[in-house]
C-alpha atoms as a PDB file:
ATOM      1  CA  UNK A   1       0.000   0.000   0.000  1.00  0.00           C
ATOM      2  CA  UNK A   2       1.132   3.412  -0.303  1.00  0.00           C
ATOM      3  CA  UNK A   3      -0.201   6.999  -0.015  1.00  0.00           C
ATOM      4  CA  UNK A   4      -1.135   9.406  -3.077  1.00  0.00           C
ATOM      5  CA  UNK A   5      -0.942  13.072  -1.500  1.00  0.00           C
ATOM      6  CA  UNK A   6      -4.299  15.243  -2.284  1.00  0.00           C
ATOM      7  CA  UNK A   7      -3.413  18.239  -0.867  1.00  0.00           C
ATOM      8  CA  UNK A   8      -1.256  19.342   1.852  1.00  0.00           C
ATOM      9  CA  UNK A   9      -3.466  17.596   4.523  1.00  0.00           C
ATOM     10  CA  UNK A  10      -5.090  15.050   2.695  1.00  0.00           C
ATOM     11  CA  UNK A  11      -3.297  11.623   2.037  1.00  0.00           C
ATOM     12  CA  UNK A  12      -5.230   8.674   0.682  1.00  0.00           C
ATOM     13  CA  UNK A  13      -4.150   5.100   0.849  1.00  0.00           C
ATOM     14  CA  UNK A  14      -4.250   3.356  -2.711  1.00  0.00           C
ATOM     15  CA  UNK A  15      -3.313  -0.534  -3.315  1.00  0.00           C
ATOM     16  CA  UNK A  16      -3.024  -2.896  -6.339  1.00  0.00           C
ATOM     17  CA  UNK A  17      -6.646  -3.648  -5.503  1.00  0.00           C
ATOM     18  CA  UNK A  18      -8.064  -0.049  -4.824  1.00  0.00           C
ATOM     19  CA  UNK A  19      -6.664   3.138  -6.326  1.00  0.00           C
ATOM     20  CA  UNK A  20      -8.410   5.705  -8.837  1.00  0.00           C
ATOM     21  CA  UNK A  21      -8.456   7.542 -12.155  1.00  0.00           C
ATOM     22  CA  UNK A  22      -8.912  10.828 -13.765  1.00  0.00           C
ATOM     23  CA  UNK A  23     -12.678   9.859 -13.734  1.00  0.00           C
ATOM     24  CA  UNK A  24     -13.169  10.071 -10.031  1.00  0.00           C
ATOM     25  CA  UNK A  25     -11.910  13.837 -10.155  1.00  0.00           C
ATOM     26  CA  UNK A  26     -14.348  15.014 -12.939  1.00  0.00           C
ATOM     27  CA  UNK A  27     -17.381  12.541 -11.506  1.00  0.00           C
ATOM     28  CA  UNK A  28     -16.516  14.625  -8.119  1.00  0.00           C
ATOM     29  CA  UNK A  29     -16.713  18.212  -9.718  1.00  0.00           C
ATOM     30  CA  UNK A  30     -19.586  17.353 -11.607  1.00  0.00           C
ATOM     31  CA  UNK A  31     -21.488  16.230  -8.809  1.00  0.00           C
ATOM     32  CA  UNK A  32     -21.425  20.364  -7.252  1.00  0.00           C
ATOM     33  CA  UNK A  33     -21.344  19.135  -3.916  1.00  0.00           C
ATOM     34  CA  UNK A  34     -22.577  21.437  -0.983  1.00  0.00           C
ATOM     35  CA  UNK A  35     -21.426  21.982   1.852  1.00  0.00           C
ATOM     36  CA  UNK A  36     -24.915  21.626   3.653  1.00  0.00           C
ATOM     37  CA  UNK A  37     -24.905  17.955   1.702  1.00  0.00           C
ATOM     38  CA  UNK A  38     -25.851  14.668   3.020  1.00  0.00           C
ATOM     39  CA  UNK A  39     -23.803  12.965   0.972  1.00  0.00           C
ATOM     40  CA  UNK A  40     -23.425   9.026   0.092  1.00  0.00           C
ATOM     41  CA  UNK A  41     -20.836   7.435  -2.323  1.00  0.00           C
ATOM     42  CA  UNK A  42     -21.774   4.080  -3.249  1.00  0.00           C
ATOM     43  CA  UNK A  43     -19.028   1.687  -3.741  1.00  0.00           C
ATOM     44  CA  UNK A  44     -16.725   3.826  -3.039  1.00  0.00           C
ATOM     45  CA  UNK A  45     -13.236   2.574  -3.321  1.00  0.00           C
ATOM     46  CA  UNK A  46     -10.639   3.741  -1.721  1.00  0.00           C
ATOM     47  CA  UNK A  47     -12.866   6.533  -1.326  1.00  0.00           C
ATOM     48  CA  UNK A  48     -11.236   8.405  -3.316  1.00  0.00           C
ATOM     49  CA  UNK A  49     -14.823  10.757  -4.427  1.00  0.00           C
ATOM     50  CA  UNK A  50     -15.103  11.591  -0.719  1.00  0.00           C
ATOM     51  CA  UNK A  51     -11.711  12.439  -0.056  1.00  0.00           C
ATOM     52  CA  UNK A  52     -11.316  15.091  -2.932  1.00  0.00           C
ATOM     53  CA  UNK A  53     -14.413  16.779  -1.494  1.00  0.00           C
ATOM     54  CA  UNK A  54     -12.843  17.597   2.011  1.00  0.00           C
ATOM     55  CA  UNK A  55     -10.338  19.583  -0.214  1.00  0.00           C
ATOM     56  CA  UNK A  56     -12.470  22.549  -0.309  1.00  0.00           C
ATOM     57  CA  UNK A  57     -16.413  23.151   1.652  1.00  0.00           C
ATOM     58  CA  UNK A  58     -16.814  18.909   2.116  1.00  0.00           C
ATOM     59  CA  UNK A  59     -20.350  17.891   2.738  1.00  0.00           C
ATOM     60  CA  UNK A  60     -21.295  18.113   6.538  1.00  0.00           C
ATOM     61  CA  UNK A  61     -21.475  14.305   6.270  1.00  0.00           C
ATOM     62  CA  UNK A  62     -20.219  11.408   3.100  1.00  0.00           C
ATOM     63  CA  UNK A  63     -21.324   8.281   4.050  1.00  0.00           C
ATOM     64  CA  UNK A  64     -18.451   6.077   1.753  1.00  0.00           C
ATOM     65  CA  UNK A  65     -20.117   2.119   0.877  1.00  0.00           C
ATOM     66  CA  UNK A  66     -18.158  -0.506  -0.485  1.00  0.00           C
ATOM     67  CA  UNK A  67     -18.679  -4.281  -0.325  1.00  0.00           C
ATOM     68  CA  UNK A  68     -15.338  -5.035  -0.268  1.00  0.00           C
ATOM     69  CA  UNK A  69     -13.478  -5.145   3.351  1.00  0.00           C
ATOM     70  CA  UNK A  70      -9.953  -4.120   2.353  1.00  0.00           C
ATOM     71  CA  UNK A  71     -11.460  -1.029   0.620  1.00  0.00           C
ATOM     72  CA  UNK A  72     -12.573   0.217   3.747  1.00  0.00           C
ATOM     73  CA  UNK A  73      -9.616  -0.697   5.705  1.00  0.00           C
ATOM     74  CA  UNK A  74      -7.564   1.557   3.261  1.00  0.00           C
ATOM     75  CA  UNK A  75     -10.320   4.524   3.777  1.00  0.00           C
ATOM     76  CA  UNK A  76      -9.556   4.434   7.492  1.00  0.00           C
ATOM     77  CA  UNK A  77      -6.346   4.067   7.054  1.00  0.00           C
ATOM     78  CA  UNK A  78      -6.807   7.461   5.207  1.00  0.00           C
ATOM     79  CA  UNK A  79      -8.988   8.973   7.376  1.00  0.00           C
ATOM     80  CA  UNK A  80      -6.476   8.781  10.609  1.00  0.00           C
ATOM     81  CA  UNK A  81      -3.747   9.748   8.095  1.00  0.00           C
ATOM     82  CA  UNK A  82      -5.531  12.863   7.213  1.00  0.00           C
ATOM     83  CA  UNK A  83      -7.366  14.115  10.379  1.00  0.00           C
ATOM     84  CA  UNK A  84     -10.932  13.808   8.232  1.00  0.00           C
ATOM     85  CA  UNK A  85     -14.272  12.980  10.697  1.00  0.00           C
ATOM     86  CA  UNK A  86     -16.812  14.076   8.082  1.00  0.00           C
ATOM     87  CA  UNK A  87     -16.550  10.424   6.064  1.00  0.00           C
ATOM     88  CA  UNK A  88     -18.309   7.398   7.556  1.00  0.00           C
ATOM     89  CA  UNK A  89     -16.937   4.540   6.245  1.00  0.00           C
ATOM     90  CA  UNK A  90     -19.488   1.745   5.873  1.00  0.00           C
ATOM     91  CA  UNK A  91     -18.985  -2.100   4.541  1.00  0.00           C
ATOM     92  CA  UNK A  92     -22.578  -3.011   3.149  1.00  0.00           C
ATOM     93  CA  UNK A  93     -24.084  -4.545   0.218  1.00  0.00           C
ATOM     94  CA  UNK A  94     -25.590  -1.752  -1.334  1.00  0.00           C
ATOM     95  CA  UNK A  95     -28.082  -4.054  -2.530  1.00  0.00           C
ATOM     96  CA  UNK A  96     -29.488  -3.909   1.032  1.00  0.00           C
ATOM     97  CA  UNK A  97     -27.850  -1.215   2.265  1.00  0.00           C
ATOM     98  CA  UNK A  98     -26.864  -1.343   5.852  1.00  0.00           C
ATOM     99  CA  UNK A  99     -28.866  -0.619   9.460  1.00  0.00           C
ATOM    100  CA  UNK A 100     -28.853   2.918  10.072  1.00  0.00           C
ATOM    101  CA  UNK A 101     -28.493   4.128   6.801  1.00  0.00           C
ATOM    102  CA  UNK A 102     -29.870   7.314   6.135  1.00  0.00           C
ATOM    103  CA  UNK A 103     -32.859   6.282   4.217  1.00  0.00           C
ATOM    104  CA  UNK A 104     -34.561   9.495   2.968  1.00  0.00           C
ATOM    105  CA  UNK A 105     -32.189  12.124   3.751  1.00  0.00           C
ATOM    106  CA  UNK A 106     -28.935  11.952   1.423  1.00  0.00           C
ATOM    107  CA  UNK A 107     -29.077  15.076  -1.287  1.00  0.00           C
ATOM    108  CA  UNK A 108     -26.542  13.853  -2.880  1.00  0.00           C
ATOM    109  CA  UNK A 109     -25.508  10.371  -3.958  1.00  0.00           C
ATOM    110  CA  UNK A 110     -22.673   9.691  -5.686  1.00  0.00           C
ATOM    111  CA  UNK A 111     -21.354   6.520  -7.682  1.00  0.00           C
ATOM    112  CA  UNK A 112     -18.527   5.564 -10.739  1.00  0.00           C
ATOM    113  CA  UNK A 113     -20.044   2.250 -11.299  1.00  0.00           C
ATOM    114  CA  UNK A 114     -18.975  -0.968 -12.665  1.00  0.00           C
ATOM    115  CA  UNK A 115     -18.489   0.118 -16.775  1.00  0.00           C
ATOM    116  CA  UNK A 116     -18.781  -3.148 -18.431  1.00  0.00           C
ATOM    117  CA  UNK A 117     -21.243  -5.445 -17.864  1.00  0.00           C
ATOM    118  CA  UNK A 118     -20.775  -9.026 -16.571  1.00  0.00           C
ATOM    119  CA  UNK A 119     -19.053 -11.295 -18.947  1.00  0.00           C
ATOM    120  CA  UNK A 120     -17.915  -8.321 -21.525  1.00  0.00           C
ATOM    121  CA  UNK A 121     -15.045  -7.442 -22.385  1.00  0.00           C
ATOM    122  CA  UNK A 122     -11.417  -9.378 -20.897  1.00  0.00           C
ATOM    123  CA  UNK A 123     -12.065 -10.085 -16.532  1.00  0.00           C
ATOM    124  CA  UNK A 124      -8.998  -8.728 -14.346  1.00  0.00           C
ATOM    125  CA  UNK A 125      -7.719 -11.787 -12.562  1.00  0.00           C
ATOM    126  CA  UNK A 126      -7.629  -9.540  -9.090  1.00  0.00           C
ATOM    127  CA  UNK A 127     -10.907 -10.299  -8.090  1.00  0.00           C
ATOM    128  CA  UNK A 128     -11.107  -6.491  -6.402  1.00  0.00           C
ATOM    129  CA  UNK A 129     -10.571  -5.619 -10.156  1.00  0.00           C
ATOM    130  CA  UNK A 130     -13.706  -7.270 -11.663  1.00  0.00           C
ATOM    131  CA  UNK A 131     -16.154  -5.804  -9.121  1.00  0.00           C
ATOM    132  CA  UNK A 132     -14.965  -2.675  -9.617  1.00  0.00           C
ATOM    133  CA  UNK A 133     -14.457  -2.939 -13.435  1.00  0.00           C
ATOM    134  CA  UNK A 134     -17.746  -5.399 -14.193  1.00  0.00           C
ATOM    135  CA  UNK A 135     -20.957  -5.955 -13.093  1.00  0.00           C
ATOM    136  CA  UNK A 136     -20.428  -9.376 -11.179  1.00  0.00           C
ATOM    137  CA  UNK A 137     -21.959  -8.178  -7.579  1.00  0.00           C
ATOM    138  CA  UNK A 138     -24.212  -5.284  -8.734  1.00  0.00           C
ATOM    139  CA  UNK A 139     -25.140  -3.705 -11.570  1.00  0.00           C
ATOM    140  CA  UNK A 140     -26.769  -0.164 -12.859  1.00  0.00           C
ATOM    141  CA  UNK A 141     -30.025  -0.703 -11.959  1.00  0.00           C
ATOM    142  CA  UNK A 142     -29.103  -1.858  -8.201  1.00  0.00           C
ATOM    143  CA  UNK A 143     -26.910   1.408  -7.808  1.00  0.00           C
ATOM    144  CA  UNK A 144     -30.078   3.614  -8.781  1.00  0.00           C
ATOM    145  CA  UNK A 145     -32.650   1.407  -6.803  1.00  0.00           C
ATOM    146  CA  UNK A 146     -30.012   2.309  -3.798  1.00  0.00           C
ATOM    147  CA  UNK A 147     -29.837   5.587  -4.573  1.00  0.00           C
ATOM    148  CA  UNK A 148     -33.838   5.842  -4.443  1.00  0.00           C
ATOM    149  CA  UNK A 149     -33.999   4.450  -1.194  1.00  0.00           C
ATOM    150  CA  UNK A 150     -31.270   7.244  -0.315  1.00  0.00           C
ATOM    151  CA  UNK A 151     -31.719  10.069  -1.771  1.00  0.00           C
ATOM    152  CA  UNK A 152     -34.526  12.803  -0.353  1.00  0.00           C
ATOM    153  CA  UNK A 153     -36.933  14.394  -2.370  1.00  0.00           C
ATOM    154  CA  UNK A 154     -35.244  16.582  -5.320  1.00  0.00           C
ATOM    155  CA  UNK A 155     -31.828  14.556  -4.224  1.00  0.00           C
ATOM    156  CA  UNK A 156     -29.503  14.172  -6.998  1.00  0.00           C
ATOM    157  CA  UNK A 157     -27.742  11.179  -8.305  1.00  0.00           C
ATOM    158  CA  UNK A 158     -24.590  11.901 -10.382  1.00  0.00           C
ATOM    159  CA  UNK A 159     -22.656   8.976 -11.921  1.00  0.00           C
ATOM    160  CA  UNK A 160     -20.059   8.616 -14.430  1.00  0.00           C
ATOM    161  CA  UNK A 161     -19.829   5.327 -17.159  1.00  0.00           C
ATOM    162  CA  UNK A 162     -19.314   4.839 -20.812  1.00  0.00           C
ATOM    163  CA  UNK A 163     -20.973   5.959 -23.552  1.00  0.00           C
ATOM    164  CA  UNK A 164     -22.259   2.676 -24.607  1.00  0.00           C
ATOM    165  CA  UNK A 165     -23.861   2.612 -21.427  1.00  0.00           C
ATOM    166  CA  UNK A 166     -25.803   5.318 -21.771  1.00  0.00           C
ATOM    167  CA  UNK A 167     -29.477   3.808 -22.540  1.00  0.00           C
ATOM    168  CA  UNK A 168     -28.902   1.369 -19.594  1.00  0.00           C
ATOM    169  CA  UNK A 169     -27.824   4.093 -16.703  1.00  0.00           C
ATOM    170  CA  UNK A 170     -30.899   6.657 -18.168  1.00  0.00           C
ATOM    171  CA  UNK A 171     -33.306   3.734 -18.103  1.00  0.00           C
ATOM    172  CA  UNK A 172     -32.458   2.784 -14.848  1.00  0.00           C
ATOM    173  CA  UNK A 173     -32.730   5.866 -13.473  1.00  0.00           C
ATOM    174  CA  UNK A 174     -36.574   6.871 -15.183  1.00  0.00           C
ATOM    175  CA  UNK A 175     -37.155   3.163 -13.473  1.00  0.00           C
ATOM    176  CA  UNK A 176     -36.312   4.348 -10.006  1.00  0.00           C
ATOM    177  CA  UNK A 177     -37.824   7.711 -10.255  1.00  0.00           C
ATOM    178  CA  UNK A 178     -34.607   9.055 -10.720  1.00  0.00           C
ATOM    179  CA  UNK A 179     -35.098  11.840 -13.794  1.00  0.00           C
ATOM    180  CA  UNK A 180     -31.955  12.708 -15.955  1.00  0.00           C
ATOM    181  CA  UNK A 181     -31.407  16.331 -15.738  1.00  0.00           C
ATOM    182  CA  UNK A 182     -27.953  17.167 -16.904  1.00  0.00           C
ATOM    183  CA  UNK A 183     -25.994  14.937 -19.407  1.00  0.00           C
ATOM    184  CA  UNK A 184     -21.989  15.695 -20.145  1.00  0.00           C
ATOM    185  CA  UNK A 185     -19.519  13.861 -22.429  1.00  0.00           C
ATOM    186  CA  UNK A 186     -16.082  13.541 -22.245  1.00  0.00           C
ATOM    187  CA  UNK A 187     -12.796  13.157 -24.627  1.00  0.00           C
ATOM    188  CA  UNK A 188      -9.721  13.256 -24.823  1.00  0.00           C
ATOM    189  CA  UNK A 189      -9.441  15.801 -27.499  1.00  0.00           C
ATOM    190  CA  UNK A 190     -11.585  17.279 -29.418  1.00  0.00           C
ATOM    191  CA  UNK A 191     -10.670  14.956 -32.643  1.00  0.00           C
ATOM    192  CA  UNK A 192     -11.852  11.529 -30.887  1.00  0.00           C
ATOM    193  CA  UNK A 193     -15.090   9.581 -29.811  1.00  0.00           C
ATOM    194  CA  UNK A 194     -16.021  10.857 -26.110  1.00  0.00           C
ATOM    195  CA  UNK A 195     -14.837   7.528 -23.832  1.00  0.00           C
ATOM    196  CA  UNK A 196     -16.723   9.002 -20.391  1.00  0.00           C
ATOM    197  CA  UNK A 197     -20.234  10.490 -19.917  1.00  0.00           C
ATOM    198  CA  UNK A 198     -21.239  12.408 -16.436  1.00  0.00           C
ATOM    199  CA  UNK A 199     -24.723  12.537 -15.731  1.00  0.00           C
ATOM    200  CA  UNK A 200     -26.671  13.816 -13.170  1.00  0.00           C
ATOM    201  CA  UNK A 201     -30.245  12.843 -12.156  1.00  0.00           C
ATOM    202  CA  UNK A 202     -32.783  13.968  -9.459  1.00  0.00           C
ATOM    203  CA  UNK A 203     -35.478  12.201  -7.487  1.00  0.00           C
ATOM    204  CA  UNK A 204     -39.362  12.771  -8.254  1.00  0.00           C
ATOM    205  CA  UNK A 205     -37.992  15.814 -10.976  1.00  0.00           C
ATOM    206  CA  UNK A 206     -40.189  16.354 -14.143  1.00  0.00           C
ATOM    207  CA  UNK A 207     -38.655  14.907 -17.455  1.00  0.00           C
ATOM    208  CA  UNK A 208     -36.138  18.163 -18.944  1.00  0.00           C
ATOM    209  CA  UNK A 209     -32.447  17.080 -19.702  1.00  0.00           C
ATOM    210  CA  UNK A 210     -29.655  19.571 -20.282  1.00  0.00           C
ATOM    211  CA  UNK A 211     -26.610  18.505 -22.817  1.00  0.00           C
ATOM    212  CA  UNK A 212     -23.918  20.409 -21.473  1.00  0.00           C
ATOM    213  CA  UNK A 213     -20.477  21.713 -23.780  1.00  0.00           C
ATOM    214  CA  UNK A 214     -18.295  18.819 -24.071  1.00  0.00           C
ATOM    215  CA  UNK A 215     -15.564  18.354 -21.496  1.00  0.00           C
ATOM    216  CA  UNK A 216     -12.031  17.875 -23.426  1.00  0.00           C
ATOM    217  CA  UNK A 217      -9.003  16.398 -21.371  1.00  0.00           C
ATOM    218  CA  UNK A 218      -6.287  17.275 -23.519  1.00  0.00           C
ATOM    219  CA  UNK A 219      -4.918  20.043 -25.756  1.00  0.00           C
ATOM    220  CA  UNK A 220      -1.706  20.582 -27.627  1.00  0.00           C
ATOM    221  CA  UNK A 221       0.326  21.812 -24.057  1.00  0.00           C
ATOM    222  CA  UNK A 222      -1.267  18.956 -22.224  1.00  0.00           C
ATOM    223  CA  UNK A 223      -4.335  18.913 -19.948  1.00  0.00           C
ATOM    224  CA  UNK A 224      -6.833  21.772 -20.765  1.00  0.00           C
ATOM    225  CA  UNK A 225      -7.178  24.487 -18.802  1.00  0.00           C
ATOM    226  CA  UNK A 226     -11.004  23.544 -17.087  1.00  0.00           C
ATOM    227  CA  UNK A 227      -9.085  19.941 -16.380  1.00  0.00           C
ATOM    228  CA  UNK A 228      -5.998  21.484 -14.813  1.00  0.00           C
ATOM    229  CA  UNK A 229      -8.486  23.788 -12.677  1.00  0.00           C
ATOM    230  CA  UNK A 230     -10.397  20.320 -11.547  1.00  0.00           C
ATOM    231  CA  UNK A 231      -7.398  18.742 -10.071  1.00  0.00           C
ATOM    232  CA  UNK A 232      -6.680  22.173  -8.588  1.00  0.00           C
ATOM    233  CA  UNK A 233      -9.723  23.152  -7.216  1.00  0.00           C
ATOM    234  CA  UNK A 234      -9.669  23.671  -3.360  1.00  0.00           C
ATOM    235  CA  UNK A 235      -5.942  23.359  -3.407  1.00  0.00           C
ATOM    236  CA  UNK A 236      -5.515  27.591  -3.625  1.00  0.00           C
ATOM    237  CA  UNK A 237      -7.069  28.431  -0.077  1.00  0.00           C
ATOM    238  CA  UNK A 238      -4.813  25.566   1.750  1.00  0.00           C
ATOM    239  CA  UNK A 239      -2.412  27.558   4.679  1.00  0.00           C
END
């Protein structure tokens, strides 16, 4: 194990098994997370989505879910590292969820999801690398039935996935009265296919979707300028 540094204070323990990707940062931005939030991040990882928010205004509370036991050992590892007490690392099936959980009250759930489905594409022979990677212990439809169950009225869902994905997440949100409301895709430049899609959906809302400006990752100097500012953001106010 070893520690990626987030900011001057914030150190989070990554592993073979558990680490991150550029997605987590722009699936993070995109969510607009409040400070007043109730905030849940469903198999979270290493927790990597809760740990960039405490960079700048965290919500007053991230509940971080992950089946997986050494996941959760590495987010507390993380958590004593860093001095955070906002997260509240929970092992549960989010399937079920877990006693206690705060059904109802979350405005904000947050989840980067399984991409491929089970059985496509070439299986990681870690074990923690198929769950993560393919749908083999929950899939899209379980993530927005938990999020339901979650998520207050007006709450907002906000995943990331691939584009081929895209009919599956939007249908399983309509069926769990989760309405798509903002939609973005992302690229690498702006000469190829997008490879990521953000998407943001809210509970009980009436049917309107907004297509937002494509986000590109690169440019001719290397990352763009609204990329560089996502990895920076909450990193110019630290003492």
């Amino acid at each position: 194990m070893n520690f990626e540094k987030l900011s001057e204070k914030l150190h989070i323990c990554v592993s073979e098994e558990h680490g991150f990707g550029t997605d987590a940062f722009l699936l993070t931005h995109f969510s607009e997370y409040k400070a007043k939030d109730t905030a849940c991040d469903l198999g979270t990882g290493c927790g990597i989505i809760p740990m960039i928010m405490q960079r700048k205004n965290p919500p007053a509370v991230t509940y971080a879910v992950d089946i997986q036991k050494q996941a959760i050992d590495q987010l507390n590892i993380s958590l004593e590292k860093s001095g955070v007490d906002t997260i509240v690392p929970v092992c549960a099936d989010l399937k079920v969820l877990w006693e206690g959980a705060p059904l109802g009250k979350c405005s904000l759930v947050t989840c980067n999801p399984p991409y491929k489905a089970a059985k496509a594409g070439i299986e990681s022979e870690l074990d923690a690398h198929k769950i993560a990677r393919h749908e083999i212990l929950c899939d899209i439809n379980d993530v927005c039935a938990a999020a339901e169950k979650l998520l207050k009225f007006g709450g907002r869902l906000c995943i990331c996935n691939r584009p081929e994905r895209l009919a599956d997440v939007i249908s399983a949100m309509k069926n769990n009265n989760i309405e798509p409301k903002r939609l973005r895709f992302v690229s690498k430049n702006p000469s190829t296919a997008p490879w990521l899609f953000l998407i943001e959906g809210k509970k009980g809302s009436k049917p309107f979707m907004n297509i937002m400006p494509q986000l590109y990752i690169w440019n001719e100097n290397g990352y763009t300028d609204e990329v560089q500012a996502i990895y920076s953001a909450g990193l110019e106010k630290e003492d």
